[in-house]
Protein backbone atom coordinates (compact mmCIF):
# COMPACT_ATOMS: atom_id res chain seq x y z
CA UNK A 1 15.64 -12.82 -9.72
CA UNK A 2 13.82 -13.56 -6.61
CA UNK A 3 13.91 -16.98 -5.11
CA UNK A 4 10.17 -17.21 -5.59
CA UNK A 5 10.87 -16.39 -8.89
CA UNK A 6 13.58 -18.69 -9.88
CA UNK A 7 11.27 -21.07 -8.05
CA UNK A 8 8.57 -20.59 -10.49
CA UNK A 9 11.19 -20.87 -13.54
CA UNK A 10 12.41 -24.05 -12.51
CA UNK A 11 8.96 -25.45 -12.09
CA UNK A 12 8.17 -23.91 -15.61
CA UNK A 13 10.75 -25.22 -17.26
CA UNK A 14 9.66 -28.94 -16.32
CA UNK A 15 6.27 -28.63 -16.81
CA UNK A 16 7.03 -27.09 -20.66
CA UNK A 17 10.55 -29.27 -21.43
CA UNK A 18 9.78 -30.11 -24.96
CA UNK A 19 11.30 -33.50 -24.39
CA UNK A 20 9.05 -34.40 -22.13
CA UNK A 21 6.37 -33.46 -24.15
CA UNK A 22 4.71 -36.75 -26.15
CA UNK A 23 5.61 -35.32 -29.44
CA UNK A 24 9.17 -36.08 -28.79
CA UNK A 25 8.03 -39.49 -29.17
CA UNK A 26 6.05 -39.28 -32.56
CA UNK A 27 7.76 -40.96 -35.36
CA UNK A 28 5.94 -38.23 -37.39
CA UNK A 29 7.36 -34.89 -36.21
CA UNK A 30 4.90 -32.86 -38.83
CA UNK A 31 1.75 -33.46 -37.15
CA UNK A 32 0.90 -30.40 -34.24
CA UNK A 33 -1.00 -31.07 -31.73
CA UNK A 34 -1.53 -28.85 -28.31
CA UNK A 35 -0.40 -30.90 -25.53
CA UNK A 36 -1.20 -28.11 -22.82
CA UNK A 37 -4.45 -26.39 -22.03
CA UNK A 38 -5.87 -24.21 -19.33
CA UNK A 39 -9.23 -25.56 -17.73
CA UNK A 40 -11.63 -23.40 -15.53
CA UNK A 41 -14.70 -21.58 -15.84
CA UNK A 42 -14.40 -18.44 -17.89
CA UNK A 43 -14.78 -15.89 -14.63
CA UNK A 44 -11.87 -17.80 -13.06
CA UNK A 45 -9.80 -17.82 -15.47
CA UNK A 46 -10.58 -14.13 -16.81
CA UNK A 47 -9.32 -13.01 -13.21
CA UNK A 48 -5.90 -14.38 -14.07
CA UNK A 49 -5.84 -13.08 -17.74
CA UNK A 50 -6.36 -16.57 -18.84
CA UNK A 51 -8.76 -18.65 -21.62
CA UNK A 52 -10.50 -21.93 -21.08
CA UNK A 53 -8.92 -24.26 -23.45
CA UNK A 54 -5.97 -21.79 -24.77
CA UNK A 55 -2.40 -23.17 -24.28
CA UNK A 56 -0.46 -23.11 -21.63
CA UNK A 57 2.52 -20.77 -22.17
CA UNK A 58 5.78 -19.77 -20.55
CA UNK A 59 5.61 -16.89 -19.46
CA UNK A 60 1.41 -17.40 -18.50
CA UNK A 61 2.73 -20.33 -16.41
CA UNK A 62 5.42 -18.43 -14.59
CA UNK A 63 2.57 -15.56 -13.63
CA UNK A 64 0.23 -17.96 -12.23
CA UNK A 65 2.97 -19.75 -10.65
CA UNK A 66 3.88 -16.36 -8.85
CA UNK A 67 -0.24 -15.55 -8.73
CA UNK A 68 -0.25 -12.73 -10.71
CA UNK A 69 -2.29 -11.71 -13.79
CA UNK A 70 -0.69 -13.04 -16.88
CA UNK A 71 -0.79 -9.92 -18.77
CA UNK A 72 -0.89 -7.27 -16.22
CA UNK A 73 1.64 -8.75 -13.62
CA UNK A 74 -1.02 -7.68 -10.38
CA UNK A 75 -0.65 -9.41 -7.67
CA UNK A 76 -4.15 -11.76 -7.68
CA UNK A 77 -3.54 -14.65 -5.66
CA UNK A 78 -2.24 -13.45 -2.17
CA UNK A 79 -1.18 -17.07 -1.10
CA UNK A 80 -0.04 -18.76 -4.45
CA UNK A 81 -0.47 -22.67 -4.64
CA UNK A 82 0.38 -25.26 -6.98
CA UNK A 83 -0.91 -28.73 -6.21
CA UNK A 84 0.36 -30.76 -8.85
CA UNK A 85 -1.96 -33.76 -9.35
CA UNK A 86 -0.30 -36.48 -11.79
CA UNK A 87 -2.16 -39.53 -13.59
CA UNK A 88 -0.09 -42.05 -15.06
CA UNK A 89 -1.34 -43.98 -17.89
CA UNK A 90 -1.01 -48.12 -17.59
CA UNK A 91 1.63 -49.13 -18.39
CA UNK A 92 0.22 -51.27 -21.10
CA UNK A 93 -1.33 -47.80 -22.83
CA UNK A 94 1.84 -46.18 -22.69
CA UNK A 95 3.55 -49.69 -24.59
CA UNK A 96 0.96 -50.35 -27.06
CA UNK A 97 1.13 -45.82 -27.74
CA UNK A 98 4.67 -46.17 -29.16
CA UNK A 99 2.76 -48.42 -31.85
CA UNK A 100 0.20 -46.34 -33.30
CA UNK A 101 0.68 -43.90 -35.94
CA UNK A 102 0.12 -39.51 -34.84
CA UNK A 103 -3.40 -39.11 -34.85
CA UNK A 104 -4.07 -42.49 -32.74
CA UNK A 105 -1.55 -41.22 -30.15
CA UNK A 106 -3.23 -37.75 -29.59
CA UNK A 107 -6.73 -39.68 -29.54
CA UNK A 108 -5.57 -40.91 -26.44
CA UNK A 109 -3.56 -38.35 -24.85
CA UNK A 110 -6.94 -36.31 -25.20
CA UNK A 111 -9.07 -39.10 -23.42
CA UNK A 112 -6.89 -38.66 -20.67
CA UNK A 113 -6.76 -35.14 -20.49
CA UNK A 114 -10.86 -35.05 -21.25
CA UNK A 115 -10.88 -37.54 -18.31
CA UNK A 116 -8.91 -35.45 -15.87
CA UNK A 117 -11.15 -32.27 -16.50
CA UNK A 118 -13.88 -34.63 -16.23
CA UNK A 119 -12.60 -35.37 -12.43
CA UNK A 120 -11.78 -31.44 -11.72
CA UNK A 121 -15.35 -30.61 -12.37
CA UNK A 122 -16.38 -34.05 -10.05
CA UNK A 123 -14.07 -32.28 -7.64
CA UNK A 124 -15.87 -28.81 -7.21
CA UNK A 125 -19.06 -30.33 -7.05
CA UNK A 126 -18.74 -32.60 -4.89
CA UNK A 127 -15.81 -32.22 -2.51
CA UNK A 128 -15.36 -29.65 0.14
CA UNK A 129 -11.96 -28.04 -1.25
CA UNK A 130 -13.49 -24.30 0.32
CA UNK A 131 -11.70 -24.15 3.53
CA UNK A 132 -13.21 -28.22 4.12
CA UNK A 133 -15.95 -27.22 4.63
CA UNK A 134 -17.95 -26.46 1.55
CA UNK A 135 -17.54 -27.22 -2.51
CA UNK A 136 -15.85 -24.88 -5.00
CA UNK A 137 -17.95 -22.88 -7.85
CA UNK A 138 -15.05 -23.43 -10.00
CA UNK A 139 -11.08 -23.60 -10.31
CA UNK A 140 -8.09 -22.57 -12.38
CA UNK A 141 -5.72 -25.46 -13.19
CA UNK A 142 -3.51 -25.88 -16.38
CA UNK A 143 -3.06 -29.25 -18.08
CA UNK A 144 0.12 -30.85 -19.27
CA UNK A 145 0.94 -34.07 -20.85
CA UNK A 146 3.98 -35.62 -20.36
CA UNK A 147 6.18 -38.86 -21.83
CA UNK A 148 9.07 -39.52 -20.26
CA UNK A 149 11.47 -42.78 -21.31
CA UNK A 150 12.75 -45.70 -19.52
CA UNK A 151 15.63 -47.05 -18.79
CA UNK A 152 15.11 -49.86 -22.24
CA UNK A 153 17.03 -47.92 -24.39
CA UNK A 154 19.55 -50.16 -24.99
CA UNK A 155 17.37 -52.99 -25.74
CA UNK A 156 15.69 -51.42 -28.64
CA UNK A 157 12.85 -48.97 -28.33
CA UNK A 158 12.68 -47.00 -25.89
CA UNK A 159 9.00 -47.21 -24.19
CA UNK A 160 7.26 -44.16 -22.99
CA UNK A 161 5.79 -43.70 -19.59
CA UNK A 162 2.55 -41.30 -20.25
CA UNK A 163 1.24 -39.19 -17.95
CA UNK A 164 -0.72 -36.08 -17.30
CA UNK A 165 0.35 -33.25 -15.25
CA UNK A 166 -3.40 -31.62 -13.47
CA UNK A 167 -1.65 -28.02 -11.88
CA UNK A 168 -4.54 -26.90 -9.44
CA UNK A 169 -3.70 -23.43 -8.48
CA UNK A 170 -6.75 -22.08 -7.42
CA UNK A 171 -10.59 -22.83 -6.60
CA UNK A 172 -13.22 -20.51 -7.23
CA UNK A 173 -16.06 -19.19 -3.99
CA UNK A 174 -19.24 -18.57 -4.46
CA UNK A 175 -18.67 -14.77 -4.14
CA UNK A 176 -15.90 -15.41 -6.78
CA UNK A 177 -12.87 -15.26 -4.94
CA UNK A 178 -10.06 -17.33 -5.77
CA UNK A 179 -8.56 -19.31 -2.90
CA UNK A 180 -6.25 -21.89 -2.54
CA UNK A 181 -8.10 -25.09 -2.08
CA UNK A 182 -8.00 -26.75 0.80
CA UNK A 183 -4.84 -29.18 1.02
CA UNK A 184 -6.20 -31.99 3.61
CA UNK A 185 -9.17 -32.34 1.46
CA UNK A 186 -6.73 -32.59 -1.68
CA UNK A 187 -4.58 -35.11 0.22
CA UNK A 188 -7.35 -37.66 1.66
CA UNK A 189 -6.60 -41.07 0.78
CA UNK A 190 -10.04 -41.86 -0.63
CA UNK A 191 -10.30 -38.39 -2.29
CA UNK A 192 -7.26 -39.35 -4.48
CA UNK A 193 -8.10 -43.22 -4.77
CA UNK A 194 -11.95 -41.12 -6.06
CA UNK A 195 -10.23 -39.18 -8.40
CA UNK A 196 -8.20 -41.63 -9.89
CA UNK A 197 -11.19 -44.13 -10.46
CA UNK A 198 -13.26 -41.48 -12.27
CA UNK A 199 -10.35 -40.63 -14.76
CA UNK A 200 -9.75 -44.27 -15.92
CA UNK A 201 -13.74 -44.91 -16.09
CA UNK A 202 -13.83 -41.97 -18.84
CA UNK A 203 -10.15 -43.65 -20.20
CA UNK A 204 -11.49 -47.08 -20.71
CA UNK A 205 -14.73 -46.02 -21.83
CA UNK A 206 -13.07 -43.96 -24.16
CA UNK A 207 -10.38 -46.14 -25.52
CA UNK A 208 -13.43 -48.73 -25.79
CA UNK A 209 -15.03 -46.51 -28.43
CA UNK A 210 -11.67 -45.87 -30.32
CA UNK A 211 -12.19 -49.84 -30.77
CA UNK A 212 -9.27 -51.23 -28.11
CA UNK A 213 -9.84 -54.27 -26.23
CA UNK A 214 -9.05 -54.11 -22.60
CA UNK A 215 -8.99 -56.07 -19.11
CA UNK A 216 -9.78 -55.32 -15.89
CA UNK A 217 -7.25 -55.52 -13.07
CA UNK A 218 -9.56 -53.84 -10.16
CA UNK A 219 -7.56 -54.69 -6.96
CA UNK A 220 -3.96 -55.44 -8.96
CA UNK A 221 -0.82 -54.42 -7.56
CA UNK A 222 -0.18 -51.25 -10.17
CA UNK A 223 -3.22 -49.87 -8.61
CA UNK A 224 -5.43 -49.23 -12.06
CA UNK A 225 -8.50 -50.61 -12.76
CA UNK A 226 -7.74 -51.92 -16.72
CA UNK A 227 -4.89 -52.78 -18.93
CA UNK A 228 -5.27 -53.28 -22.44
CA UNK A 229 -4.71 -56.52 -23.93
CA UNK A 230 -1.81 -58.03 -25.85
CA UNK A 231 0.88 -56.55 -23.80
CA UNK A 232 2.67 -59.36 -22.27
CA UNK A 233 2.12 -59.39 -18.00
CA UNK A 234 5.96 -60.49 -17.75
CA UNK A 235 6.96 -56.90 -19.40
CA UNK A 236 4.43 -55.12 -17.63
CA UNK A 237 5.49 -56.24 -14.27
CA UNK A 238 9.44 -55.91 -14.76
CA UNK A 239 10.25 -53.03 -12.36
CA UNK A 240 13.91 -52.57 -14.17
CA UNK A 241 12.25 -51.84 -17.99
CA UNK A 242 9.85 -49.36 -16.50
CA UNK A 243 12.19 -47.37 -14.04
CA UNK A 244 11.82 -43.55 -16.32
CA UNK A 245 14.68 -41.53 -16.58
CA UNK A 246 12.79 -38.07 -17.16
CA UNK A 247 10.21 -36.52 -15.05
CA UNK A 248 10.56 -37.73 -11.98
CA UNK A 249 6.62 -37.46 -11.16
CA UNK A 250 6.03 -40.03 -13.76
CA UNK A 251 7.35 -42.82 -11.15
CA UNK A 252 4.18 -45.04 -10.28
């Protein structure tokens, strides 16, 4: 195996770890659910042998990773990319999600994935990720959520830390050429602090309409705009109970 190769496994085998996944967490193991999903418009993703909306699989993953077709192994990307964008959910979402019964918890794991693709399509339209200088047509990325536990365990419980793994791995031209997208442009301070703003908009908004009450805390420390209520600020702010011991991306 090459290095780029083994490369791409390890990353894969993160990104897919079925104890990271949030049904590890689910008192009720019987209910599926598809935590993974590839987002993109349908020319983008066809170029990579790929589906808008079908799972994200192994050996897909590893392909893309390597940028070549999932099916045919070609060579498609000449400068493969993976610029792994991470939200992670309040803390008092991820508390109050070890509450609620199956289909509650993958009502919100899909507002935050909806939000996220929400952003990605914010992001073509709207920010020069063509060389800097110009916006994208379109993108492939592959969506992944993730829960990863704390370091609680021994107090009872132990309390998830949710998040959602956005792996951008190409943007779309006009002339339909898949490029990497430009990295300065992903990296910009404001772009990110942009980014992050419109996915908890859609998140609140959402978790509004699924009837839970929240807060705003615009400007707090944690650096998101909302928490929901009836979480106790004391917990929330204890750096010790929320220190994860999976995934290390999770760490806000």
């Amino acid at each position: 195996m090459s290095e780029d190769q083994s490369d791409a496994a390890a990353i894969m085998s993160e990104l897919l770890d079925p104890g990271l996944s949030p049904h590890a967490f689910r008192a009720d193991q019987t209910t599926p659910v598809q935590a993974t999903a590839w987002l993109g418009g349908s020319d983008a993703l066809q170029q990579l042998g790929l589906r808008p909306g079908a799972p994200v699989h192994a050996a897909d993953l590893t392909h893309v990773l390597l940028g070549r077709h999932a099916r045919s192994g070609v060579r498609v990307l000449p400068d493969p990319a993976l610029y792994n964008l991470v939200y992670l959910a309040p803390r008092s979402l991820s508390m109050a999600w070890t509450q609620l019964d199956a289909a509650a918890q993958i009502a919100i794991e899909e507002a935050a994935r909806t939000g996220i693709h929400r952003m990605l399509e914010h992001l073509m339209r709207c920010v020069p990720l063509i060389d800097g200088v110009r916006p994208a047509r379109s993108f492939v990325a592959a969506l992944v959520s993730h829960a990863v536990g704390t370091r609680s365990a021994s107090a009872g419980p132990i309390p998830p830390m949710l998040h959602v793994h956005c792996c951008l791995f190409a943007v779309q031209d006009e002339d339909g050429t898949l490029t990497q997208p430009d990295e300065p442009t992903l990296a910009d301070d404001d772009v990110q602090r942009e980014c992050d703003a419109l996915v908890e908009t859609h998140l609140a908004d959402r978790l509004v309409a699924l009837g839970y009450r929240i807060r705003n805390t615009a400007g707090a420390a944690t650096g998101h705009s909302f928490e929901l209520d009836g979480v106790p600020q004391s917990l929330l702010d204890n750096e010790d109970f929320w220190r994860n011991t999976g995934c290390a991306n999770a760490i806000g």
